[in-house]
Protein backbone atom coordinates (compact mmCIF):
# COMPACT_ATOMS: atom_id res chain seq x y z
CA UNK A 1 0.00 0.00 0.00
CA UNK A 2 1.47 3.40 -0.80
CA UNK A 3 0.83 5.60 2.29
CA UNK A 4 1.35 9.57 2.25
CA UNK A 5 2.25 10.60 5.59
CA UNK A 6 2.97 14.21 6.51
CA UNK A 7 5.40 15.23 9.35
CA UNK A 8 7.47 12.00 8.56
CA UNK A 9 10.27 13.35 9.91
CA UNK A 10 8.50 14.23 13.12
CA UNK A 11 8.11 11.98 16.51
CA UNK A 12 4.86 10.55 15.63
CA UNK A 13 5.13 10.55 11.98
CA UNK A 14 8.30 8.86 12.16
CA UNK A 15 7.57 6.39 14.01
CA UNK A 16 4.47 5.39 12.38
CA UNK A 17 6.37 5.47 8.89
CA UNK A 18 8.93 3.13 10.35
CA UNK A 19 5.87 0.65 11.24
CA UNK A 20 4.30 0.87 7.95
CA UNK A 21 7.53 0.49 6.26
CA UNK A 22 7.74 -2.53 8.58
CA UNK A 23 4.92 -4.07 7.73
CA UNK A 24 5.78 -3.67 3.92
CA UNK A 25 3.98 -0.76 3.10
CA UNK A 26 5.78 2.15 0.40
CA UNK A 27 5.70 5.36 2.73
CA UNK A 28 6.26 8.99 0.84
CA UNK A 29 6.76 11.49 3.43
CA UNK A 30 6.60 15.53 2.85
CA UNK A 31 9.86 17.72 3.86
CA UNK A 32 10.94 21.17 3.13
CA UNK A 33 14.75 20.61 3.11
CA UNK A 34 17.00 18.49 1.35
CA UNK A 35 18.79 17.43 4.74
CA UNK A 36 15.39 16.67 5.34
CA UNK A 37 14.87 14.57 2.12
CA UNK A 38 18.34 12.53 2.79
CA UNK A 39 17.51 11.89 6.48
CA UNK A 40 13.78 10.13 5.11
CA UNK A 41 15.74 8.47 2.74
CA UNK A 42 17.82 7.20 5.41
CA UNK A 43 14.61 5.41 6.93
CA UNK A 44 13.46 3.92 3.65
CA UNK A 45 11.04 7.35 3.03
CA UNK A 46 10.61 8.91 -0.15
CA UNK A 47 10.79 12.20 0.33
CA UNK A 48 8.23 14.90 -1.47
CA UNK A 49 9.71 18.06 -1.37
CA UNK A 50 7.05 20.56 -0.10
CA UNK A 51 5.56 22.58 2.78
CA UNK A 52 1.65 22.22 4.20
CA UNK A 53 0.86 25.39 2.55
CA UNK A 54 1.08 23.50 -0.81
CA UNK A 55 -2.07 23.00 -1.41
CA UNK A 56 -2.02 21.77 -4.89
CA UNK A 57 0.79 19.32 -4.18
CA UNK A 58 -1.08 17.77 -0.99
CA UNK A 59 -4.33 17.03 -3.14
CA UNK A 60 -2.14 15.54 -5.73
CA UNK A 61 -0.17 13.57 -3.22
CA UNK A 62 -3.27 12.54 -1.53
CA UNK A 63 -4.82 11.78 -4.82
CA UNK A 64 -2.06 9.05 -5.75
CA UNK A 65 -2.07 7.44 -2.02
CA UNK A 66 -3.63 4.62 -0.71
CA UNK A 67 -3.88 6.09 2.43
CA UNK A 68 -3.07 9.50 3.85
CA UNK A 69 -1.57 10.23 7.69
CA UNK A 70 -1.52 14.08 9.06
CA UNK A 71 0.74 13.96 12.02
CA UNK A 72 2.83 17.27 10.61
CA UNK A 73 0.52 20.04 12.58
CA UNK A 74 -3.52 19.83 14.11
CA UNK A 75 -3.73 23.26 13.59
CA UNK A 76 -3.35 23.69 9.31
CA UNK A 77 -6.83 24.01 8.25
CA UNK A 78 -5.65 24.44 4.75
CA UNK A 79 -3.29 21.41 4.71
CA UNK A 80 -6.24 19.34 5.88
CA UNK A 81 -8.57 21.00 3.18
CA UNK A 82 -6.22 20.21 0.73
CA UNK A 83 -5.86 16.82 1.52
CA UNK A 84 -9.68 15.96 2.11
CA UNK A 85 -9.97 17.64 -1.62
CA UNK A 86 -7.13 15.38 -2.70
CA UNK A 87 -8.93 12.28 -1.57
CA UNK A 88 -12.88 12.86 -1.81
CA UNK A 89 -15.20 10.37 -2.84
CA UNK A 90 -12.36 7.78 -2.99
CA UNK A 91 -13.46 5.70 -0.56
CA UNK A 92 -9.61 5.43 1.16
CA UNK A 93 -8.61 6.22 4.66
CA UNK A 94 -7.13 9.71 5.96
CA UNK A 95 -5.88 9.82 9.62
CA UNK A 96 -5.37 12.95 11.31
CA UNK A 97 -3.69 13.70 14.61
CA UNK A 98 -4.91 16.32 16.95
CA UNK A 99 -3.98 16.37 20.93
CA UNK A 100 -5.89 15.94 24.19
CA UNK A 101 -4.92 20.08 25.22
CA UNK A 102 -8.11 20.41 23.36
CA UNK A 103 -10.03 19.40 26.83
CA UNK A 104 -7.32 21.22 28.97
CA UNK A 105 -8.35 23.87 31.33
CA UNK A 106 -6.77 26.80 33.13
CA UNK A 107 -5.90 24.74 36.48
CA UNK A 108 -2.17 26.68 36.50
CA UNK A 109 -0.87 23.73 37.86
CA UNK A 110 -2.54 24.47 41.50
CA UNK A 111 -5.47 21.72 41.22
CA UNK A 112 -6.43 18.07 39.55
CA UNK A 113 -9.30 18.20 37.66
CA UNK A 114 -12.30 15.21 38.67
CA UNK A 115 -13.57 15.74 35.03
CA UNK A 116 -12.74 12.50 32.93
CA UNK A 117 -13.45 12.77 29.60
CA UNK A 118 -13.73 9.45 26.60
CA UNK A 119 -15.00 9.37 22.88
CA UNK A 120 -18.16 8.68 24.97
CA UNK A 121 -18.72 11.86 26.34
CA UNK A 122 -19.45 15.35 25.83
CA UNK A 123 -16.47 17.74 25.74
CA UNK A 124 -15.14 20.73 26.98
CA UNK A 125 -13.63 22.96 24.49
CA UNK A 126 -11.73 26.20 25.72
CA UNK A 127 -12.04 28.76 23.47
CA UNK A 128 -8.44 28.99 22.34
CA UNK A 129 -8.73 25.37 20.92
CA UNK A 130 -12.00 25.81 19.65
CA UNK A 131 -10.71 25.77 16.04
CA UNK A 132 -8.09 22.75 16.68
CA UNK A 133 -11.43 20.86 17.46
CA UNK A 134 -12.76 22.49 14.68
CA UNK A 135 -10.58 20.71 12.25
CA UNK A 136 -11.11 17.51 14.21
CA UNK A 137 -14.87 17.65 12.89
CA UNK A 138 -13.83 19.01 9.44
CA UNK A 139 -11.92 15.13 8.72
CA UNK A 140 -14.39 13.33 10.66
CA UNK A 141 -17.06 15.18 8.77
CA UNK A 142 -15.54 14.07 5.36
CA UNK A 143 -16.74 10.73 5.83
CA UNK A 144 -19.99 12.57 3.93
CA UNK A 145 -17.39 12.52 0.92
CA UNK A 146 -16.85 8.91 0.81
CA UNK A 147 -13.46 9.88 2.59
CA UNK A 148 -12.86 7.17 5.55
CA UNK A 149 -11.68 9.67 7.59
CA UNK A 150 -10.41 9.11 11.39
CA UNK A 151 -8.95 11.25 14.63
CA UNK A 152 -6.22 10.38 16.84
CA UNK A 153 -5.86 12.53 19.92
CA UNK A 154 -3.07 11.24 21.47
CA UNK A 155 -2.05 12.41 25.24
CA UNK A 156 1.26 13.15 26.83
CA UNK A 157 3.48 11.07 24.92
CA UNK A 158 6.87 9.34 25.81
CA UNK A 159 9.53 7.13 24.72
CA UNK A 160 11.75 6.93 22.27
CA UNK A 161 10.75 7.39 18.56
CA UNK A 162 11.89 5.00 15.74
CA UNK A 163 11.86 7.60 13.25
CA UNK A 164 14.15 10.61 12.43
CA UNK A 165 13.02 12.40 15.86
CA UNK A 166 13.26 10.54 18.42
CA UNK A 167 11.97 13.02 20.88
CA UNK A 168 8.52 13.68 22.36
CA UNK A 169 7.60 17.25 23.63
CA UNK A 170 6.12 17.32 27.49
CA UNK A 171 8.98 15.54 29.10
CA UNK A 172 12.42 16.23 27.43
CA UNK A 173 11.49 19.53 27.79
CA UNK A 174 11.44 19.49 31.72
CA UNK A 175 14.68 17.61 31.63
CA UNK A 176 16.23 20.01 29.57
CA UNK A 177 15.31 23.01 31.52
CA UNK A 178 15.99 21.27 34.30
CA UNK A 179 19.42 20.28 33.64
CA UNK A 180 19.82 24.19 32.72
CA UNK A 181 18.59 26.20 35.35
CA UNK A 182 19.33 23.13 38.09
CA UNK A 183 16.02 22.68 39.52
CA UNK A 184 13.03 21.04 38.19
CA UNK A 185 10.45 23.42 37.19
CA UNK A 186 7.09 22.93 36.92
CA UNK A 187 3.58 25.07 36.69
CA UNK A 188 1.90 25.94 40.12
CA UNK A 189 1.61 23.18 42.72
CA UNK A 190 2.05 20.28 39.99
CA UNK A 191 -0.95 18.33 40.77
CA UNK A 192 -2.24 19.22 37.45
CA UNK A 193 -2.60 15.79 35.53
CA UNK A 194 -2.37 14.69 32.37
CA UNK A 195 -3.09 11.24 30.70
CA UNK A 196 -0.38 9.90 28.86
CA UNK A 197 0.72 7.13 26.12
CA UNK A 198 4.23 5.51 25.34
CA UNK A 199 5.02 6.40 21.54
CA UNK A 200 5.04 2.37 20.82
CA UNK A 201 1.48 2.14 22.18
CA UNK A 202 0.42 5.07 20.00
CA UNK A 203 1.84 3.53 16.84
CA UNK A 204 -0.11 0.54 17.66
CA UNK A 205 -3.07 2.66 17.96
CA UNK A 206 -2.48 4.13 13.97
CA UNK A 207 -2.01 0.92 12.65
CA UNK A 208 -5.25 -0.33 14.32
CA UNK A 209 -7.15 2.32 12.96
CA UNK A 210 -5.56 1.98 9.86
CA UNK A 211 -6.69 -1.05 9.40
CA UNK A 212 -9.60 -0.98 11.33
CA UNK A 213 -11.71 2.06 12.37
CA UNK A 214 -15.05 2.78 10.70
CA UNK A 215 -15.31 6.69 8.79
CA UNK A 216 -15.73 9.46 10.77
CA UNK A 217 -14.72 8.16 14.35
CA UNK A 218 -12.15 9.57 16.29
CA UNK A 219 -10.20 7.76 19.45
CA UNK A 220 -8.16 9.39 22.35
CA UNK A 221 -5.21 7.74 23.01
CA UNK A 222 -3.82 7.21 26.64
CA UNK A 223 -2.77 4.13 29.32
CA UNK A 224 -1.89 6.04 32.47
CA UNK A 225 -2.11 9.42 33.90
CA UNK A 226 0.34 11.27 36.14
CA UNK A 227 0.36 14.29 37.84
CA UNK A 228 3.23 16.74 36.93
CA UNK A 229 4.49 17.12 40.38
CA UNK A 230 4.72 13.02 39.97
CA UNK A 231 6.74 13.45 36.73
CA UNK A 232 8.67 16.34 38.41
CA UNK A 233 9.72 14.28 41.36
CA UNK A 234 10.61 11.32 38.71
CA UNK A 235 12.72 13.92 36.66
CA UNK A 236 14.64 14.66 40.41
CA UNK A 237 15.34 11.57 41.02
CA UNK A 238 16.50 10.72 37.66
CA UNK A 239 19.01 13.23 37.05
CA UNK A 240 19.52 13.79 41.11
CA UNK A 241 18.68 17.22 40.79
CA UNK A 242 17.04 17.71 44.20
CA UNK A 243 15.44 20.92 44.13
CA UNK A 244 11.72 20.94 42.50
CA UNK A 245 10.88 24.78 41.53
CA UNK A 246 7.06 26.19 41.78
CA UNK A 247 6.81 28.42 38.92
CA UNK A 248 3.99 31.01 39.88
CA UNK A 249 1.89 30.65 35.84
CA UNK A 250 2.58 34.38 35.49
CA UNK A 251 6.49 33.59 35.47
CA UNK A 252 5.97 30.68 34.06
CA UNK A 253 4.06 31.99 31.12
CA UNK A 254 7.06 34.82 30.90
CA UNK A 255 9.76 32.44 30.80
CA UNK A 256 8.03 29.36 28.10
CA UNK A 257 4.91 31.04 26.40
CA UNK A 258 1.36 31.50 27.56
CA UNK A 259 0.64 28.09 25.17
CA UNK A 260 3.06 26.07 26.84
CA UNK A 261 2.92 26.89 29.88
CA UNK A 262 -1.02 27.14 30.78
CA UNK A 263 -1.66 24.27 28.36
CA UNK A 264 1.04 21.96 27.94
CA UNK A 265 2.31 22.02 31.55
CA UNK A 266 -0.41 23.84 33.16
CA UNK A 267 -3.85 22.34 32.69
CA UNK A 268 -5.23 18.92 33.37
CA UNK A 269 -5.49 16.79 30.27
CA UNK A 270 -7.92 13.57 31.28
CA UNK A 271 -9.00 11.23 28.66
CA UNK A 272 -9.89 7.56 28.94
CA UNK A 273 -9.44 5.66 25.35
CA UNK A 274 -12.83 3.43 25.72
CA UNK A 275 -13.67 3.62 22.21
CA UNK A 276 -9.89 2.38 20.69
CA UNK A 277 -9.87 -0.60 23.39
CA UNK A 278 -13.55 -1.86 22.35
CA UNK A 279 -13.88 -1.14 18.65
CA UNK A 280 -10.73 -1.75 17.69
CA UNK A 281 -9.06 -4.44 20.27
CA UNK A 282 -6.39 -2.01 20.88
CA UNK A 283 -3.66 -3.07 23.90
CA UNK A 284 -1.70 -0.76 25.01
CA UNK A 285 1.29 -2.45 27.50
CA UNK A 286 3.24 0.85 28.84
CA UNK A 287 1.39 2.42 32.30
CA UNK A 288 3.40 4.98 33.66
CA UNK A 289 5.47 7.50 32.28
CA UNK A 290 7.33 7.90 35.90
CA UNK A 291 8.65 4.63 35.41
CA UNK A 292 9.87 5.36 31.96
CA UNK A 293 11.92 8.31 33.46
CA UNK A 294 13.72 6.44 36.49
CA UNK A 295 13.87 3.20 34.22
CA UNK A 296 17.05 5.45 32.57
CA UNK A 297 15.79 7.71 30.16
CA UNK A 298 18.35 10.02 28.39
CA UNK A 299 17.54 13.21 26.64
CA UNK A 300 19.03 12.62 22.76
């Protein structure tokens, strides 16, 4: 199967090209460099030279594919029109990745939220990720086109990739600031908490769906939760860097962004997958991201 995956050379997309390329499948992946072109050829990608904003090239690309992944951005409305365009009323599969900060809130790392959320039920948007969601509905909606469209919204995710990246976002972050400044920082009090998924168990999840998920459905991806003040104290240990910094969200937001730091280390982020696990027979094996940490993890 010839599979058109954008952000190949990214941490998800990487890792589910290496899979498919695994399994026997011919993966084309887009890039705007030629390093970048030489390090997908490297993994066994043929690279398409191009950026999302190439809209013509994206419906053509999608046109010619089997199957089309989005894992390069879940914010490009345009790349995701293009590539719905590129593939209506063809009957084959687009998956596109979004994130679970859609259902984060502004918690400033002082509480844990009790709110759960699963494919099964109704969600709280904020405002600022009202038109990430947005897109979500756009693919799932294009299963009116005869487009056999899916979402992925994975959680915190860890590991190590298998692709050209082999980095996920959340936690080498905090290890790299840490071993900066020399203290573990984190957002508030820490007991914000966020679900999260090892990068294995995510690829797992694509290939399921790939094979498997009906048009128009979506899935949250996630085995575990952990507070950050959890993953802070894991970081501490790990590296033996004993001091654990508060960052009030006000300094915090100075010092990282207002998006990182009241979203990606400052809200809660709860998801359950129910609908991946009972549709689809998905398994995920990794539990806790704490464990991954202390087991010896080492920023690349």
């Amino acid at each position: 199967m010839k599979v058109f995956v954008t952000g190949a050379g990214g941490y998800i997309g990487g890792s589910v090209a290496a899979a498919l390329i695994k399994r026997g499948h011919q993966v084309r992946g887009l890039t705007r460099s030629a390093a970048g072109a030489e390090q997908l050829k490297s993994y066994g990608i043929d690279p398409v030279m191009g950026e999302l904003d190439d809209s013509r090239l994206l419906m053509q690309e999608a046109s010619v594919a089997d199957m089309v992944i989005n894992t390069a951005n879940a914010d490009h409305q345009g790349a995701v029109e293009a590539l719905i365009s590129g593939l209506n009323q063809s009957g084959k599969r687009l998956i596109h990745t979004s994130g679970t900060s859609i259902v984060g809130d502004d918690a400033r790392g002082d509480f844990c939220s009790e709110v759960i959320f699963s494919e099964e039920t109704s969600l709280a948007i904020d405002p600022r990720k009202q038109a990430r969601r947005d897109i979500d509905l756009r693919v799932m909606d294009a299963a009116k086109q005869n487009v056999h469209s899916a979402v992925i919204i994975p959680s915190l995710i860890y590991g190590h990739g298998t692709g050209v990246n082999k980095q996920s976002i959340q936690v080498p972050f905090l290890v790299k600031n840490a071993l900066e400044v020399g203290s573990v920082q984190i957002v508030g009090k820490g007991l914000n908490t966020w679900s999260n998924i090892h990068i294995d168990d995510l690829v797992n999840l694509y290939l399921a769906v790939s094979e498997q998920a009906p048009a128009g459905s979506f899935y949250f991806a996630e085995n575990g939760e952990a507070a950050f003040s959890d993953v802070a104290d894991a970081i501490s240990r790990r590296f033996s860097i004993p001091q654990i910094e508060h960052l009030h969200a006000d300094d915090a937001v100075k010092r990282w962004g207002a998006a990182r730091a009241l979203f990606t280390f400052g809200s809660n982020s709860r998801v359950r997958s129910v609908r991946a696990k009972k549709e689809l027979n998905w398994r995920p094996v990794h539990v806790s991201v704490q464990n991954w940490i202390l087991a010896g993890y080492q920023p690349q």
